[in-house]
PDB file of N, CA and C in Angstrom:
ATOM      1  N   UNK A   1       4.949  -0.012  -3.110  1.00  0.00           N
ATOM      2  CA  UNK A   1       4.651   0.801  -1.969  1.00  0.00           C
ATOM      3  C   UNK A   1       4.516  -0.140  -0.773  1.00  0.00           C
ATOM      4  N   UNK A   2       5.118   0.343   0.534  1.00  0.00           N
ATOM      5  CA  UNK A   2       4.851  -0.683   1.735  1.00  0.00           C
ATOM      6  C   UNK A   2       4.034   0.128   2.715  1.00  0.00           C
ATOM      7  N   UNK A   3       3.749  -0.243   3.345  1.00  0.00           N
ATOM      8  CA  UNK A   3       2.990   0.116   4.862  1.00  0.00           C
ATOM      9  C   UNK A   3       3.021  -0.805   5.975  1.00  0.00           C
ATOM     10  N   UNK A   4       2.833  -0.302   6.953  1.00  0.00           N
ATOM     11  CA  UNK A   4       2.402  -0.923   8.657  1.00  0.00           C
ATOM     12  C   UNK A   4       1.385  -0.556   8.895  1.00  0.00           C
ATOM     13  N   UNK A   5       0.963  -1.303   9.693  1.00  0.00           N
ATOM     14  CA  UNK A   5       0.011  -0.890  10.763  1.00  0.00           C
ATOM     15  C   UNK A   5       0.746  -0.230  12.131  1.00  0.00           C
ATOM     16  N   UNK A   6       0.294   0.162  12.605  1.00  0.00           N
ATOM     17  CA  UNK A   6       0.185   0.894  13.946  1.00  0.00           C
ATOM     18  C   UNK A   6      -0.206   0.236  15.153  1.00  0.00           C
ATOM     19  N   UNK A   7      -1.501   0.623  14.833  1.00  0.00           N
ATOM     20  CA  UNK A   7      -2.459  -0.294  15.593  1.00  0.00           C
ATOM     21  C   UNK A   7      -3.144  -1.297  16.305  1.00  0.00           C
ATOM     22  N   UNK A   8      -2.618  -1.725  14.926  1.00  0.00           N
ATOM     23  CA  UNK A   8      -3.438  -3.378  14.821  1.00  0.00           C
ATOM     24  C   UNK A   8      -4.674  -3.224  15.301  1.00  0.00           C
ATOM     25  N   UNK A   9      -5.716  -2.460  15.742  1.00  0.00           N
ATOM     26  CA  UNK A   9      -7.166  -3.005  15.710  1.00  0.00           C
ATOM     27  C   UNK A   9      -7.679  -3.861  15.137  1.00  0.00           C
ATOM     28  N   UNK A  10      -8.836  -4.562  15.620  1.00  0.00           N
ATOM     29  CA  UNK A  10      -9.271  -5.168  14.899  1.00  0.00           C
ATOM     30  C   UNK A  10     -10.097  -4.894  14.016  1.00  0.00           C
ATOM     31  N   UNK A  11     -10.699  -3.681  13.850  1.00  0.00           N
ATOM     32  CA  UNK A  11     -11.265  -3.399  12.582  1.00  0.00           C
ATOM     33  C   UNK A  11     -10.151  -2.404  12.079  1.00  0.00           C
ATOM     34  N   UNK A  12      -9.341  -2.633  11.704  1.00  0.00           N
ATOM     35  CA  UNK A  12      -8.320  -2.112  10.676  1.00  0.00           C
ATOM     36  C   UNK A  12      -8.311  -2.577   9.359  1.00  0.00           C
ATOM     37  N   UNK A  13      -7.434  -1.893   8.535  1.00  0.00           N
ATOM     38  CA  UNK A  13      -6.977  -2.064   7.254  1.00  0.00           C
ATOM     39  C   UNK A  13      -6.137  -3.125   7.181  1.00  0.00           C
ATOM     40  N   UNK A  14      -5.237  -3.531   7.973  1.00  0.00           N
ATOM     41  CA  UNK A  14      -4.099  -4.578   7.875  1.00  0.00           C
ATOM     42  C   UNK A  14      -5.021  -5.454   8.015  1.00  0.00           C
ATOM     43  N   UNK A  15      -5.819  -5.884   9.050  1.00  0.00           N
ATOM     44  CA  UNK A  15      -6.684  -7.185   8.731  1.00  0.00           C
ATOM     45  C   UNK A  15      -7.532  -7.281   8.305  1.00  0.00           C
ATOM     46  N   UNK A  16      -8.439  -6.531   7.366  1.00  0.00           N
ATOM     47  CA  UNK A  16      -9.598  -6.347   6.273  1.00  0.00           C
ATOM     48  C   UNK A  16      -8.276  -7.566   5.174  1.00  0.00           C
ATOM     49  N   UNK A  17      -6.950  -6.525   5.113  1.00  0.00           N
ATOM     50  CA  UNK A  17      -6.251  -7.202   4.083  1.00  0.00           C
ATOM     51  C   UNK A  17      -6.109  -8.278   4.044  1.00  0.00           C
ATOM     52  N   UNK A  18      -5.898  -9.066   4.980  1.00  0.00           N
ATOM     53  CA  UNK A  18      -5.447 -10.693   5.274  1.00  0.00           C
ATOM     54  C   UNK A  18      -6.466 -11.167   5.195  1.00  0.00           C
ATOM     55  N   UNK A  19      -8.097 -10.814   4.932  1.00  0.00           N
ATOM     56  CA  UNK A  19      -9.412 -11.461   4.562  1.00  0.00           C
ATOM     57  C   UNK A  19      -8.901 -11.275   2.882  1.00  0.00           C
ATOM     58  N   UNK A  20      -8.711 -10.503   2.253  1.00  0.00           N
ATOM     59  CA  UNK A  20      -9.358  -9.937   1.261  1.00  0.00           C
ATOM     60  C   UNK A  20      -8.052  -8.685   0.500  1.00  0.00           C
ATOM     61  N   UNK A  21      -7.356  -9.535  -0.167  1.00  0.00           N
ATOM     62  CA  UNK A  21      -5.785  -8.774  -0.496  1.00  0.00           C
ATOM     63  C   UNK A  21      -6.055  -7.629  -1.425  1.00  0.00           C
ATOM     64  N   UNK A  22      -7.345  -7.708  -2.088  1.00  0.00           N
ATOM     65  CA  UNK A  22      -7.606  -6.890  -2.802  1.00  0.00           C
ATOM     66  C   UNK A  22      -8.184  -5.298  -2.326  1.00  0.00           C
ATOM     67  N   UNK A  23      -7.765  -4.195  -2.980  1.00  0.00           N
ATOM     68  CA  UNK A  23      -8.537  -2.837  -2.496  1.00  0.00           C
ATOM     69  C   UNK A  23      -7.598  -1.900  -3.558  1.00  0.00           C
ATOM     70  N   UNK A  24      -8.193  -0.593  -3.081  1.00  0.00           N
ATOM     71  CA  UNK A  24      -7.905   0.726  -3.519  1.00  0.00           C
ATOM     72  C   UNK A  24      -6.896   1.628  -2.656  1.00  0.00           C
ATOM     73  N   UNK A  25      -6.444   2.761  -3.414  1.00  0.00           N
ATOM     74  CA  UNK A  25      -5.883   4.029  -2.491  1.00  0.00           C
ATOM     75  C   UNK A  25      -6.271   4.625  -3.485  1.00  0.00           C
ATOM     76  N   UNK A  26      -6.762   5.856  -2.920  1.00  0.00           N
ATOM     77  CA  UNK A  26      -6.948   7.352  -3.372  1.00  0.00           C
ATOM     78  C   UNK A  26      -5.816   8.230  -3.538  1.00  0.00           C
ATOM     79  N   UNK A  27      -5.240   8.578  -4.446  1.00  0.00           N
ATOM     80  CA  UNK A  27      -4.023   9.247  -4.606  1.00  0.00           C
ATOM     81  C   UNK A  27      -4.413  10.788  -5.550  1.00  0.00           C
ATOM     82  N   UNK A  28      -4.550  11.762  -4.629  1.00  0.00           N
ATOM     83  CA  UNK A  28      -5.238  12.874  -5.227  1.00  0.00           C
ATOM     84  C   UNK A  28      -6.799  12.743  -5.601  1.00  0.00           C
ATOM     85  N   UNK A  29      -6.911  13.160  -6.926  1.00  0.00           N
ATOM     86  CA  UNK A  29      -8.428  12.414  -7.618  1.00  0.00           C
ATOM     87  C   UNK A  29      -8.090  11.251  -8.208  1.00  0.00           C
ATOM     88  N   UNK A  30      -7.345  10.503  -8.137  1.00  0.00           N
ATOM     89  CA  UNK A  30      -7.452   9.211  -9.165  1.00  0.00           C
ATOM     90  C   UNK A  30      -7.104   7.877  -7.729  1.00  0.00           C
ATOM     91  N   UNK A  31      -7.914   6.831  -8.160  1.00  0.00           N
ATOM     92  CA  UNK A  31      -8.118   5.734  -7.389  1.00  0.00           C
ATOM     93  C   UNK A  31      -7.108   4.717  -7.845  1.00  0.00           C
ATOM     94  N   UNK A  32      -6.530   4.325  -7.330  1.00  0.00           N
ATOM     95  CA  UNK A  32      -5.507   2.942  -8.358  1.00  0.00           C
ATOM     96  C   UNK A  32      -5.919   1.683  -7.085  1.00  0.00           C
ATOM     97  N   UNK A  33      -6.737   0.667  -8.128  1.00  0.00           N
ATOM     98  CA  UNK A  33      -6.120  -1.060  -7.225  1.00  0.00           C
ATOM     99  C   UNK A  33      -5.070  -1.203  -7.366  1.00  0.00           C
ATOM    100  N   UNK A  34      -5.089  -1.962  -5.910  1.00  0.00           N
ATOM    101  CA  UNK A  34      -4.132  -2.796  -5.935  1.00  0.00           C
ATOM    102  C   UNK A  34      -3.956  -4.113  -5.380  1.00  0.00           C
ATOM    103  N   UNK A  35      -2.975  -5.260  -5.046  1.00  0.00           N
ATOM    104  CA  UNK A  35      -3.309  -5.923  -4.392  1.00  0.00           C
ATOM    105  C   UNK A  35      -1.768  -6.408  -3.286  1.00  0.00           C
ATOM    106  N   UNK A  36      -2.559  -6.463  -2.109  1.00  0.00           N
ATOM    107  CA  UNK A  36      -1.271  -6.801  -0.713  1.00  0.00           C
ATOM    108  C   UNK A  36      -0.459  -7.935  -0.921  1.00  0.00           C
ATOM    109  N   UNK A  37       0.400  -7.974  -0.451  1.00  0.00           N
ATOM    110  CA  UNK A  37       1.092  -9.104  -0.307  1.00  0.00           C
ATOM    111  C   UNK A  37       2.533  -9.357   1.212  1.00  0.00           C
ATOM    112  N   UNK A  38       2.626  -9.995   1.244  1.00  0.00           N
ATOM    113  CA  UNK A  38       3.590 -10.198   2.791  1.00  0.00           C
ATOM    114  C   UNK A  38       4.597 -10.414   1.925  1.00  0.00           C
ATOM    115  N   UNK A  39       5.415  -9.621   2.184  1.00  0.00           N
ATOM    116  CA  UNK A  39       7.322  -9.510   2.093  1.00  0.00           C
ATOM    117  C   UNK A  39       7.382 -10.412   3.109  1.00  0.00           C
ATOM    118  N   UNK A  40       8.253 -11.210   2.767  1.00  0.00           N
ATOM    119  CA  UNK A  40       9.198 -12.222   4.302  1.00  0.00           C
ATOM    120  C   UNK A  40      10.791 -11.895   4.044  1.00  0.00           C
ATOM    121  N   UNK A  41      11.202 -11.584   3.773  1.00  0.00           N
ATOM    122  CA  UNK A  41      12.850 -10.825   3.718  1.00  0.00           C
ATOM    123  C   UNK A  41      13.063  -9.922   4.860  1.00  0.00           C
ATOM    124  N   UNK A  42      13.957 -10.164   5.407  1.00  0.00           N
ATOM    125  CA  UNK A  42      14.700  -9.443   6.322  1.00  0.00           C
ATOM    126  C   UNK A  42      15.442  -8.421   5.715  1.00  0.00           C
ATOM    127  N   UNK A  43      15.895  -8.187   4.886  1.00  0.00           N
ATOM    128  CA  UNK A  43      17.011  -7.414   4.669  1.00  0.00           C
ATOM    129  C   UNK A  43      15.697  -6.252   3.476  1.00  0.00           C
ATOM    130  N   UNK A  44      14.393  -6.389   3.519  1.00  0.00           N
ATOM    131  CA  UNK A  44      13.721  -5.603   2.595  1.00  0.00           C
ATOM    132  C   UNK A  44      12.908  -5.014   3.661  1.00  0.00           C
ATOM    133  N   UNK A  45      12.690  -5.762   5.121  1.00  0.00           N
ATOM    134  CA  UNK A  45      11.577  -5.258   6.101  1.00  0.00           C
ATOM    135  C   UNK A  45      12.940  -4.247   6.932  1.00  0.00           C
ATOM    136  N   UNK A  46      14.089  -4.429   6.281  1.00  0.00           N
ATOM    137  CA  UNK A  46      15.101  -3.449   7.127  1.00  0.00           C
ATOM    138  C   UNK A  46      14.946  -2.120   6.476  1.00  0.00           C
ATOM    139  N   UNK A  47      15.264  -2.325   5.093  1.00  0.00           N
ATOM    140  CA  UNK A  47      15.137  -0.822   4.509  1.00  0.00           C
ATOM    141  C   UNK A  47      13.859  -0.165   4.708  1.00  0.00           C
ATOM    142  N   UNK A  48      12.540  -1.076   4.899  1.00  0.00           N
ATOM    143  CA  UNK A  48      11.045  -0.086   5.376  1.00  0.00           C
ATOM    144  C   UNK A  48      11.520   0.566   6.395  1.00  0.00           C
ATOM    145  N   UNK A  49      12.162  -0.082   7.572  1.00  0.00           N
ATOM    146  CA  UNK A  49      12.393   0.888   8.664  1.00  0.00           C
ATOM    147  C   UNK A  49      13.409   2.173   8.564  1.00  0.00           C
ATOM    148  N   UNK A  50      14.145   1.639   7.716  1.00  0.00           N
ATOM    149  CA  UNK A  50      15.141   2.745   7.344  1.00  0.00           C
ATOM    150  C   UNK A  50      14.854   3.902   6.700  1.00  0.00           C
ATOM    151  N   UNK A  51      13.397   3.586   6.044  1.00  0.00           N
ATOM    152  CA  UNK A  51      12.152   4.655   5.068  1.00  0.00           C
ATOM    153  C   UNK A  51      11.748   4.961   6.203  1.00  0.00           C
ATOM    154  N   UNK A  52      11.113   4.900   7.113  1.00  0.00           N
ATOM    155  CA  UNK A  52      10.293   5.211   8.335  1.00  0.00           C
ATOM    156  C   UNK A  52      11.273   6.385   8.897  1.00  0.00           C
ATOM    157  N   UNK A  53      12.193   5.554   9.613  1.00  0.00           N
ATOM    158  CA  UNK A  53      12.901   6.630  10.532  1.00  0.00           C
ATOM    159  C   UNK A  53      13.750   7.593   9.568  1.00  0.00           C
ATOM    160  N   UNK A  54      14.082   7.504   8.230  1.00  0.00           N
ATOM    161  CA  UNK A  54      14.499   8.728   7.614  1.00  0.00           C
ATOM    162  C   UNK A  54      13.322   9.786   7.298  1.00  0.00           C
ATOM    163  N   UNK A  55      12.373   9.339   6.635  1.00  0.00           N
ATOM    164  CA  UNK A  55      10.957   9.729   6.610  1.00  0.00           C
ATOM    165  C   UNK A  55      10.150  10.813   7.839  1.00  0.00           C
ATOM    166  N   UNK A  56      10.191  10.139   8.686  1.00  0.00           N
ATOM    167  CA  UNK A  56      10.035  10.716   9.950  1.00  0.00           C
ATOM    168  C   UNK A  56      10.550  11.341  10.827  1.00  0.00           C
ATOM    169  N   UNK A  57      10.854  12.688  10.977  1.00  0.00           N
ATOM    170  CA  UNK A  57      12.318  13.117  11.607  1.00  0.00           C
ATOM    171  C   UNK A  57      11.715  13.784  12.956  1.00  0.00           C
ATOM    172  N   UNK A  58      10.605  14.791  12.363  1.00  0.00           N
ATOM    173  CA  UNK A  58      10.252  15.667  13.625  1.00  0.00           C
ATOM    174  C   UNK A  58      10.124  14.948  14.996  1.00  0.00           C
ATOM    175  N   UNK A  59      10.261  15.772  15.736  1.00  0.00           N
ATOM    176  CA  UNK A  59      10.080  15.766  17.189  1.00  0.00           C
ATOM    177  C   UNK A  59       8.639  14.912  17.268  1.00  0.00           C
ATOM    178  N   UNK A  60       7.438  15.419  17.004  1.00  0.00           N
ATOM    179  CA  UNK A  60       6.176  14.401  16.960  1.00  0.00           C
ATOM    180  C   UNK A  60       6.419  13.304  16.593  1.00  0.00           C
ATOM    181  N   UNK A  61       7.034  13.238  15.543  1.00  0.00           N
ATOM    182  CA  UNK A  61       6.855  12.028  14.879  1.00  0.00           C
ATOM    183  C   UNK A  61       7.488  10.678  15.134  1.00  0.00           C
ATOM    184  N   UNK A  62       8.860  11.453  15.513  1.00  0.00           N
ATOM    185  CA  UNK A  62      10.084  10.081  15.829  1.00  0.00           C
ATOM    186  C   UNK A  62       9.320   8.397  16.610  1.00  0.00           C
ATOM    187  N   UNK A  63       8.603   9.148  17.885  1.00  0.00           N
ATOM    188  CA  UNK A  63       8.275   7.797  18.525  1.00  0.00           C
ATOM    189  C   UNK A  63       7.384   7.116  17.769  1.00  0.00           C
ATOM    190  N   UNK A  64       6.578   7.525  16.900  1.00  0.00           N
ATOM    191  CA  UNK A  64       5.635   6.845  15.993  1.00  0.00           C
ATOM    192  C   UNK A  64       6.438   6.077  14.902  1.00  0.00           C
ATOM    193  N   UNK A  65       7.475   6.351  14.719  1.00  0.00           N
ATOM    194  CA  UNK A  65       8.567   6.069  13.502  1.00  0.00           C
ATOM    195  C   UNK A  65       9.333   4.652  13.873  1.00  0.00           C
ATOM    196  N   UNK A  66       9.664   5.376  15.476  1.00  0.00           N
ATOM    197  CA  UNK A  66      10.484   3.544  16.013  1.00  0.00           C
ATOM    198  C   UNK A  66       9.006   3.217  16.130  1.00  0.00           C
ATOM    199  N   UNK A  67       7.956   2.915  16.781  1.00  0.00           N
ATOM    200  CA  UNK A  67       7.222   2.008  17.031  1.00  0.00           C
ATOM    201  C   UNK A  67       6.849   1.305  15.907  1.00  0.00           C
ATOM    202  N   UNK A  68       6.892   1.520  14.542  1.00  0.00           N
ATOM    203  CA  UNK A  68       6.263   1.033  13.499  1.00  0.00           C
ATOM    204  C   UNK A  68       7.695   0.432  13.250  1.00  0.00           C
ATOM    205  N   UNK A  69       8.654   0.319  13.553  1.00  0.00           N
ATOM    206  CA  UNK A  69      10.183  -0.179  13.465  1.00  0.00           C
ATOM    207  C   UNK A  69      10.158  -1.606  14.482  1.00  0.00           C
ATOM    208  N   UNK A  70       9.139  -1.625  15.291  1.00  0.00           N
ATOM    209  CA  UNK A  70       9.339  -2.845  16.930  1.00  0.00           C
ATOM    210  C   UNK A  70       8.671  -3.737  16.175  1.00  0.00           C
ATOM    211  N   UNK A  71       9.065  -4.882  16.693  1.00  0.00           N
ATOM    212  CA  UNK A  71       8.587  -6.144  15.820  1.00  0.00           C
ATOM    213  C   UNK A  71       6.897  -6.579  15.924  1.00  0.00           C
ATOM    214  N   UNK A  72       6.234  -5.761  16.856  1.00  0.00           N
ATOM    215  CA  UNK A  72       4.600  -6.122  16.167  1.00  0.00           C
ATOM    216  C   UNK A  72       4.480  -4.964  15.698  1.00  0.00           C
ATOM    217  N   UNK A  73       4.779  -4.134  14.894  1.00  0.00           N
ATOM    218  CA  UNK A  73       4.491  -3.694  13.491  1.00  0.00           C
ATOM    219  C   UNK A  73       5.090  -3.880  12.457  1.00  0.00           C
ATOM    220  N   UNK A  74       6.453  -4.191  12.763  1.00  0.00           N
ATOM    221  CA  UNK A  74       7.212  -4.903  11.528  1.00  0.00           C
ATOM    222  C   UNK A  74       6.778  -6.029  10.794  1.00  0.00           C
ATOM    223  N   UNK A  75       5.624  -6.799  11.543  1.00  0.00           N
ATOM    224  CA  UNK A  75       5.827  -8.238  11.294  1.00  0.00           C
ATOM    225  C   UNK A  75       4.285  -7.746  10.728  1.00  0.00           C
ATOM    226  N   UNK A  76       3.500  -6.309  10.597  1.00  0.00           N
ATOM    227  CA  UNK A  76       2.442  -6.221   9.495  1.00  0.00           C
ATOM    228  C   UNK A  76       2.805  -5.599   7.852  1.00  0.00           C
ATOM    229  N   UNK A  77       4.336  -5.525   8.246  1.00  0.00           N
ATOM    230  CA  UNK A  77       4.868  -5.478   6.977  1.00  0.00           C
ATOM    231  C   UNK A  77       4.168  -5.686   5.624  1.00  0.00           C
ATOM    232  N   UNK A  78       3.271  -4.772   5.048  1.00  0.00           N
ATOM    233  CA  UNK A  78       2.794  -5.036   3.610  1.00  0.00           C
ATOM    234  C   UNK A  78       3.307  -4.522   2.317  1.00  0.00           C
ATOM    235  N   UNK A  79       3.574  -5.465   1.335  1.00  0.00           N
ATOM    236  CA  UNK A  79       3.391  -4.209  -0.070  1.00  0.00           C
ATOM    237  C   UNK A  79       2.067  -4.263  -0.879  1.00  0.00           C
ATOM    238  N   UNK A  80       2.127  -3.379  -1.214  1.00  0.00           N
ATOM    239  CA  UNK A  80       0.879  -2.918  -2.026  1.00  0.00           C
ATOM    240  C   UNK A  80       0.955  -3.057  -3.812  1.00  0.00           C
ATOM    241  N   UNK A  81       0.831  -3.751  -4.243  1.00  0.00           N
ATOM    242  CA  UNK A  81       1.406  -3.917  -5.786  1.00  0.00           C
ATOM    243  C   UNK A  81       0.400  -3.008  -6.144  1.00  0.00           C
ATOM    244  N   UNK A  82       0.792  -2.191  -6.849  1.00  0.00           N
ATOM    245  CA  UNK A  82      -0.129  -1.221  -7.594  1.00  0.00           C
ATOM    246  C   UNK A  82      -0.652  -1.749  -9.163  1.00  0.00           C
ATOM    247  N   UNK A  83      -1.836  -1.756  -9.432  1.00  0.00           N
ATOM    248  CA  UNK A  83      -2.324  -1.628 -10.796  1.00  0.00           C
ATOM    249  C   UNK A  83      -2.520  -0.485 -11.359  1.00  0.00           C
ATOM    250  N   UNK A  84      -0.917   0.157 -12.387  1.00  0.00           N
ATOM    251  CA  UNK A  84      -1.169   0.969 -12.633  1.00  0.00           C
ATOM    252  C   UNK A  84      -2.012   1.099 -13.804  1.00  0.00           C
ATOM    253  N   UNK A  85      -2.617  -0.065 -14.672  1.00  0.00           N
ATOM    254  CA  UNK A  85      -3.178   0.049 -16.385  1.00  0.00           C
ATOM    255  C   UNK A  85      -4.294  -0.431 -15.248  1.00  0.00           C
ATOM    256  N   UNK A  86      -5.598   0.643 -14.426  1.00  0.00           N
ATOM    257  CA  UNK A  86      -6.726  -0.851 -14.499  1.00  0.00           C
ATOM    258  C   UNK A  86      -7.800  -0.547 -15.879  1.00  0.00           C
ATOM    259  N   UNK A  87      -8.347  -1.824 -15.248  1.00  0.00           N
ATOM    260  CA  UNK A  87      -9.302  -2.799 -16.570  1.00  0.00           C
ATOM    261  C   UNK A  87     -10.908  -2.177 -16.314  1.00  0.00           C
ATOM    262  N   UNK A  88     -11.055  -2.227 -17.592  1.00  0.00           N
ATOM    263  CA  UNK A  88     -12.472  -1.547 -17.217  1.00  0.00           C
ATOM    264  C   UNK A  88     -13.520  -1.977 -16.489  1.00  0.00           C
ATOM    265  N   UNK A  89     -14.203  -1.255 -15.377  1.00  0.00           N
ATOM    266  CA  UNK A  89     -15.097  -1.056 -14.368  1.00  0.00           C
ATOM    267  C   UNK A  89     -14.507  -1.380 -13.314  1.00  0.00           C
ATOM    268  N   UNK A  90     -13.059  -1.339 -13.103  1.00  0.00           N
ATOM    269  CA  UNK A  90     -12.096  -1.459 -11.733  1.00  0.00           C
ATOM    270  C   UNK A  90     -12.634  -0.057 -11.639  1.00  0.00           C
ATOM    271  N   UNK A  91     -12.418   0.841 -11.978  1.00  0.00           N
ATOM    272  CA  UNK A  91     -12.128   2.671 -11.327  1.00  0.00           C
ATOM    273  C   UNK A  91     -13.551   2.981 -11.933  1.00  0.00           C
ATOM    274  N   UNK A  92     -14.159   3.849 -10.654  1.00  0.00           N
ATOM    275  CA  UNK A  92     -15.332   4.399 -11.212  1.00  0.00           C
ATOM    276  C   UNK A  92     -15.547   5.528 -11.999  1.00  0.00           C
ATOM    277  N   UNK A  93     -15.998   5.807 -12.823  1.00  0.00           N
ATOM    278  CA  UNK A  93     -15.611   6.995 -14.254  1.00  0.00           C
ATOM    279  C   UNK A  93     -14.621   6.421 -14.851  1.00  0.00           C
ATOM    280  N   UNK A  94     -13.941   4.879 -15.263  1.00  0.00           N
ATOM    281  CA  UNK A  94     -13.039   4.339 -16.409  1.00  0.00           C
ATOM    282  C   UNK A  94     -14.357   4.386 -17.061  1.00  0.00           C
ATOM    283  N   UNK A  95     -13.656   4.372 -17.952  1.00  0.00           N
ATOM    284  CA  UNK A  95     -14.379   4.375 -19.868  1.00  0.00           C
ATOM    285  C   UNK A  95     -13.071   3.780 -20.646  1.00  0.00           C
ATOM    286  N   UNK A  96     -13.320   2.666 -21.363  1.00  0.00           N
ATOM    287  CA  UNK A  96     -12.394   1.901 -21.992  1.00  0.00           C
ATOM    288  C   UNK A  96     -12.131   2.404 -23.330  1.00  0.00           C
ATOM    289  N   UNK A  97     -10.978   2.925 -23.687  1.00  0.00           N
ATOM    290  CA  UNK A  97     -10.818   4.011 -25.285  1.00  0.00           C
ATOM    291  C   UNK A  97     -11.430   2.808 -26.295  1.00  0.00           C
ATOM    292  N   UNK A  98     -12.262   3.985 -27.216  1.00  0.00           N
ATOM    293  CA  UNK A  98     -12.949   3.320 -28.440  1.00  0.00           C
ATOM    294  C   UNK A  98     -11.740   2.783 -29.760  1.00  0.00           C
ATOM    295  N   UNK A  99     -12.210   1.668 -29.939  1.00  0.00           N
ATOM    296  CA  UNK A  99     -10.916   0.802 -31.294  1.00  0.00           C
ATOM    297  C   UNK A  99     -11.290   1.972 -32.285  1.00  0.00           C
ATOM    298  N   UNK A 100     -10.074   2.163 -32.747  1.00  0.00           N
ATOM    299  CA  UNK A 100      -9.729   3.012 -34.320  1.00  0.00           C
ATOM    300  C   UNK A 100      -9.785   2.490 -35.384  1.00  0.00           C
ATOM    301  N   UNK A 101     -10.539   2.289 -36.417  1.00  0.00           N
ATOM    302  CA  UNK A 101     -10.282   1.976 -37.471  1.00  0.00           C
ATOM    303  C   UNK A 101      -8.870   1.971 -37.941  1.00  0.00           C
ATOM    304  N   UNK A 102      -7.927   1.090 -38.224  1.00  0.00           N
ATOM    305  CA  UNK A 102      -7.160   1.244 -39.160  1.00  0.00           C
ATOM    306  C   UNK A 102      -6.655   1.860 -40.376  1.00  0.00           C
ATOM    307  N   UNK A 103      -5.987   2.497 -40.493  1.00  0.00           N
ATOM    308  CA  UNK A 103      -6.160   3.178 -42.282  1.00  0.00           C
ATOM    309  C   UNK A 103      -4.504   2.703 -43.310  1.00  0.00           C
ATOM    310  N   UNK A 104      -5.152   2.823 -44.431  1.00  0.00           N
ATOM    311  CA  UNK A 104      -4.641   1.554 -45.639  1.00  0.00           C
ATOM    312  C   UNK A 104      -3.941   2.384 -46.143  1.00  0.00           C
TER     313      UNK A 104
END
C-alpha cells in the first residue's frame, strides 16, 4: 500500500513516520501493523501518480489528485508493508491459538 502526504504539517503522519516507521491502520474493525518505508524508484513513484489521478476523477477531487502528483508530495512517497500474520500483543483482543495435542 502507498500514500502521500498532502500537507506536510508538522504534526502529521508522514513525519511521526520518519521518527518512528512503525504504526497501525484501521481497516474496518481489524487493526493491521505495519511498517513505512521510502520507495526511491522513479518508474514506481510514476505508477502512484498514475493510481492517484485514475483514482481520483471527480470534479472535487482532480486538483487534490495533481497536487499529491507535484514533487513536494511525491517526494513523501511511502509504502506501508503490511503485517498481515501479527504476533501476539501487536493487535489488541489477539489471543494466540492454543497448541493441539497431536494424535497417534
Amino acid at each position: 500500500m502507498f500514500a502521500r502526504s498532502w500537507s506536510l504539517e508538522p504534526r502529521s503522519w508522514y513525519r511521526t513516520l520518519l521518527v518512528d516507521p512503525h504504526g497501525a491502520v484501521r481497516v474496518g474493525r481489524k487493526t493491521v501493523s505495519f511498517r513505512a518505508a521510502r520507495p526511491r524508484g522513479e518508474r514506481l513513484k510514476a505508477a502512484v501518480d498514475r493510481a492517484y489521478l485514475t483514482k481520483y476523477t471527480r470534479p472535487s477531487e482532480v486538483r487534490y489528485a495533481r497536487d499529491l502528483c507535484r514533487p513536494r508530495s511525491r517526494s513523501t512517497t511511502t509504502e506501508l508493508i503490511l503485517d498481515l500474520e501479527p504476533k501476539a500483543g501487536r493487535e489488541p483482543g489477539y489471543r494466540a491459538p492454543r497448541a493441539r495435542a497431536a494424535r497417534t
